[in-house]
C-alpha atoms as a PDB file:
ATOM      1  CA  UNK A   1     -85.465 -74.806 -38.006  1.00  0.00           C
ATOM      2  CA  UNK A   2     -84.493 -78.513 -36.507  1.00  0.00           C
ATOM      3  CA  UNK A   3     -84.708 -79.138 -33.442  1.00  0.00           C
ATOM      4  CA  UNK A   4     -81.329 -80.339 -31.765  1.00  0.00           C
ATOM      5  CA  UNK A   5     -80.998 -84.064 -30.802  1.00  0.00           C
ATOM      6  CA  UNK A   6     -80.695 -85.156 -27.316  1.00  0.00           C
ATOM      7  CA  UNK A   7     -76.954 -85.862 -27.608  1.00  0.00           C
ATOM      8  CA  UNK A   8     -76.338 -82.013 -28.768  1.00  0.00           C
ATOM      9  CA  UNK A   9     -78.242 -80.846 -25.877  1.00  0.00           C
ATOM     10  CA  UNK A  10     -75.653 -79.341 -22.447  1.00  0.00           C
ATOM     11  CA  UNK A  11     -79.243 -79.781 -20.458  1.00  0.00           C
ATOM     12  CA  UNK A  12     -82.079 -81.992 -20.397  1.00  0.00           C
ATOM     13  CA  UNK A  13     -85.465 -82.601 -18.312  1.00  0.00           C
ATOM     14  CA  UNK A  14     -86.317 -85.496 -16.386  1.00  0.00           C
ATOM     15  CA  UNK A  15     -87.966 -86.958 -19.196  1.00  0.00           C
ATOM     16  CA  UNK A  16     -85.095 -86.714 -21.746  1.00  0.00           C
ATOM     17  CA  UNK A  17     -83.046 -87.897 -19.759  1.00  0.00           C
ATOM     18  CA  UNK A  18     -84.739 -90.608 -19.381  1.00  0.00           C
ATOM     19  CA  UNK A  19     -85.288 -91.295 -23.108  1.00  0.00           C
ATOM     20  CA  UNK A  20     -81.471 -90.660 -24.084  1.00  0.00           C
ATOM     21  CA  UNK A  21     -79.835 -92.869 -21.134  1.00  0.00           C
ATOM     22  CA  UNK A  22     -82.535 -95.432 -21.475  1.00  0.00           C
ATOM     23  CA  UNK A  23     -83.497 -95.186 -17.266  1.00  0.00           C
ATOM     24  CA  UNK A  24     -86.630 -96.627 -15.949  1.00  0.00           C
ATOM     25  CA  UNK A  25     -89.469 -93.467 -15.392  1.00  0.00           C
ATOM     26  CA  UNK A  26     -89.940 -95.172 -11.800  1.00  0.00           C
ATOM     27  CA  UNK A  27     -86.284 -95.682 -10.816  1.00  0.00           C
ATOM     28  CA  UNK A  28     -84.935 -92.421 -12.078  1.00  0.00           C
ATOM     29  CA  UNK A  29     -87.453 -90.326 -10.449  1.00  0.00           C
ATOM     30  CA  UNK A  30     -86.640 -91.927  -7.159  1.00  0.00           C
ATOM     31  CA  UNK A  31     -83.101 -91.147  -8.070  1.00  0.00           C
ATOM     32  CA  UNK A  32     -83.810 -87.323  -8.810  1.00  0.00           C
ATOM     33  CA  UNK A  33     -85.846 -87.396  -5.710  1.00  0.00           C
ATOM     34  CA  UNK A  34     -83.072 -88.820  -3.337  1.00  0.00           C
ATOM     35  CA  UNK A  35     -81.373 -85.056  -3.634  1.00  0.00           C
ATOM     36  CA  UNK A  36     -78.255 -86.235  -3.495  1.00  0.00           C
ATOM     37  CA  UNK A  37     -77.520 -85.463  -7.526  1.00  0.00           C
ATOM     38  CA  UNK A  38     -76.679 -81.579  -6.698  1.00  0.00           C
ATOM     39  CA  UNK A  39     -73.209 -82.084  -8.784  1.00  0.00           C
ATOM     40  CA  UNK A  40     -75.033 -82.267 -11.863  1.00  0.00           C
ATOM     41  CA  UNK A  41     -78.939 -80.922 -11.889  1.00  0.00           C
ATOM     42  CA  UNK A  42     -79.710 -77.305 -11.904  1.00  0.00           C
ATOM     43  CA  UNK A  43     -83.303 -75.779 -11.045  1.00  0.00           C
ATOM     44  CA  UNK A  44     -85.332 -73.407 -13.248  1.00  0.00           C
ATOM     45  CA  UNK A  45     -87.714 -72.611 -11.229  1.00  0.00           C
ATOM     46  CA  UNK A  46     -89.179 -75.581  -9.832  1.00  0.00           C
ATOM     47  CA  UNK A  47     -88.383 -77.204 -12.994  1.00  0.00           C
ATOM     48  CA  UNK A  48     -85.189 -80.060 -12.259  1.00  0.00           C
ATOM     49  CA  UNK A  49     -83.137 -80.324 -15.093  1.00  0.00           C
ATOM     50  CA  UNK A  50     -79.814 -82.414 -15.881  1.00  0.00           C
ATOM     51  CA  UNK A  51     -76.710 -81.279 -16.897  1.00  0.00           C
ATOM     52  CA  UNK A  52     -75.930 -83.531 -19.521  1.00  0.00           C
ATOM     53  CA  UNK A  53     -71.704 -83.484 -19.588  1.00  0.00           C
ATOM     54  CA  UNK A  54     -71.913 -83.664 -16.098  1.00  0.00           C
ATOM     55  CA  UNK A  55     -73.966 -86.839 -15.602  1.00  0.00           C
ATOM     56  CA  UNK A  56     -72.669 -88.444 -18.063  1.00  0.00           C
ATOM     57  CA  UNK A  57     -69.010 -87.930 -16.087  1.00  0.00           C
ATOM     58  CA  UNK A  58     -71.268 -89.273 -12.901  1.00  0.00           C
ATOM     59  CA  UNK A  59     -72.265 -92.341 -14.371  1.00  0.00           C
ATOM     60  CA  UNK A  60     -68.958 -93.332 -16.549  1.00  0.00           C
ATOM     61  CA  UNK A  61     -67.219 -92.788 -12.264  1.00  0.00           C
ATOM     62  CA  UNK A  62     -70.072 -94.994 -10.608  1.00  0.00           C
ATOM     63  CA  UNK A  63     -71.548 -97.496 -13.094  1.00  0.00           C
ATOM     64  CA  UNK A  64     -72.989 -99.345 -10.814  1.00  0.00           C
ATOM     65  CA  UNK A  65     -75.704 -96.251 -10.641  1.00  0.00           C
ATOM     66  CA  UNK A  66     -76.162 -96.110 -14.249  1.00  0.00           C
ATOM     67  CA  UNK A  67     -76.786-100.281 -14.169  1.00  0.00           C
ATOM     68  CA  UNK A  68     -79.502 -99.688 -11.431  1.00  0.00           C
ATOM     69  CA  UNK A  69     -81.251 -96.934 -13.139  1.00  0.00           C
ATOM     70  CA  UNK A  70     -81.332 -98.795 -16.650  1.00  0.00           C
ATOM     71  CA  UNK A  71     -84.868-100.200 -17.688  1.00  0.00           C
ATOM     72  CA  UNK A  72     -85.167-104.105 -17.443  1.00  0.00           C
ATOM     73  CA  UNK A  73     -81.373-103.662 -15.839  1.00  0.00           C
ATOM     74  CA  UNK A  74     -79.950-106.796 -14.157  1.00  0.00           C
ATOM     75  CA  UNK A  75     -81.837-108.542 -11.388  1.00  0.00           C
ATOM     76  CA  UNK A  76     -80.391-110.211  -8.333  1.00  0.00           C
ATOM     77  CA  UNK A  77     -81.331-113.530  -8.496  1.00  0.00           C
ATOM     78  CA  UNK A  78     -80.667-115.757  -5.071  1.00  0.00           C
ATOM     79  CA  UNK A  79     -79.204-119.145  -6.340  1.00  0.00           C
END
């Protein structure tokens, strides 16, 4: 049996989430950490997980979050 991609996935853990938006490790787990992303994780346990639909709806409302979290994302540079 094949295992579904990250795209046909309603949930995902920290660390596919991190592979399928492209996030930084560092900044996302300070994100997750915040606890201000109750809209759209769930916990199994004391597993967090992300509901995919949901955060994707999140970022396409605020992308100035999804720019911050993105891996080598755009740096302020002081002319």
């Amino acid at each position: 049996m094949k295992k579904p991609s990250l795209a046909q996935k309603d949930v995902l853990n920290p660390e596919e989430a991190i592979e399928y938006f492209g996030f930084s490790r560092r900044k996302f787990s300070r994100f997750l950490k915040d606890g201000k992303c109750k809209k759209y994780t769930a916990l199994y346990g004391r597993r967090r997980l992300i509901l995919r639909r949901e955060f994707e709806k999140y970022l396409e409302e605020n992308p100035e979050v999804k720019e911050g979290l993105l891996n080598g994302g755009k740096s302020k540079v002081k002319a």
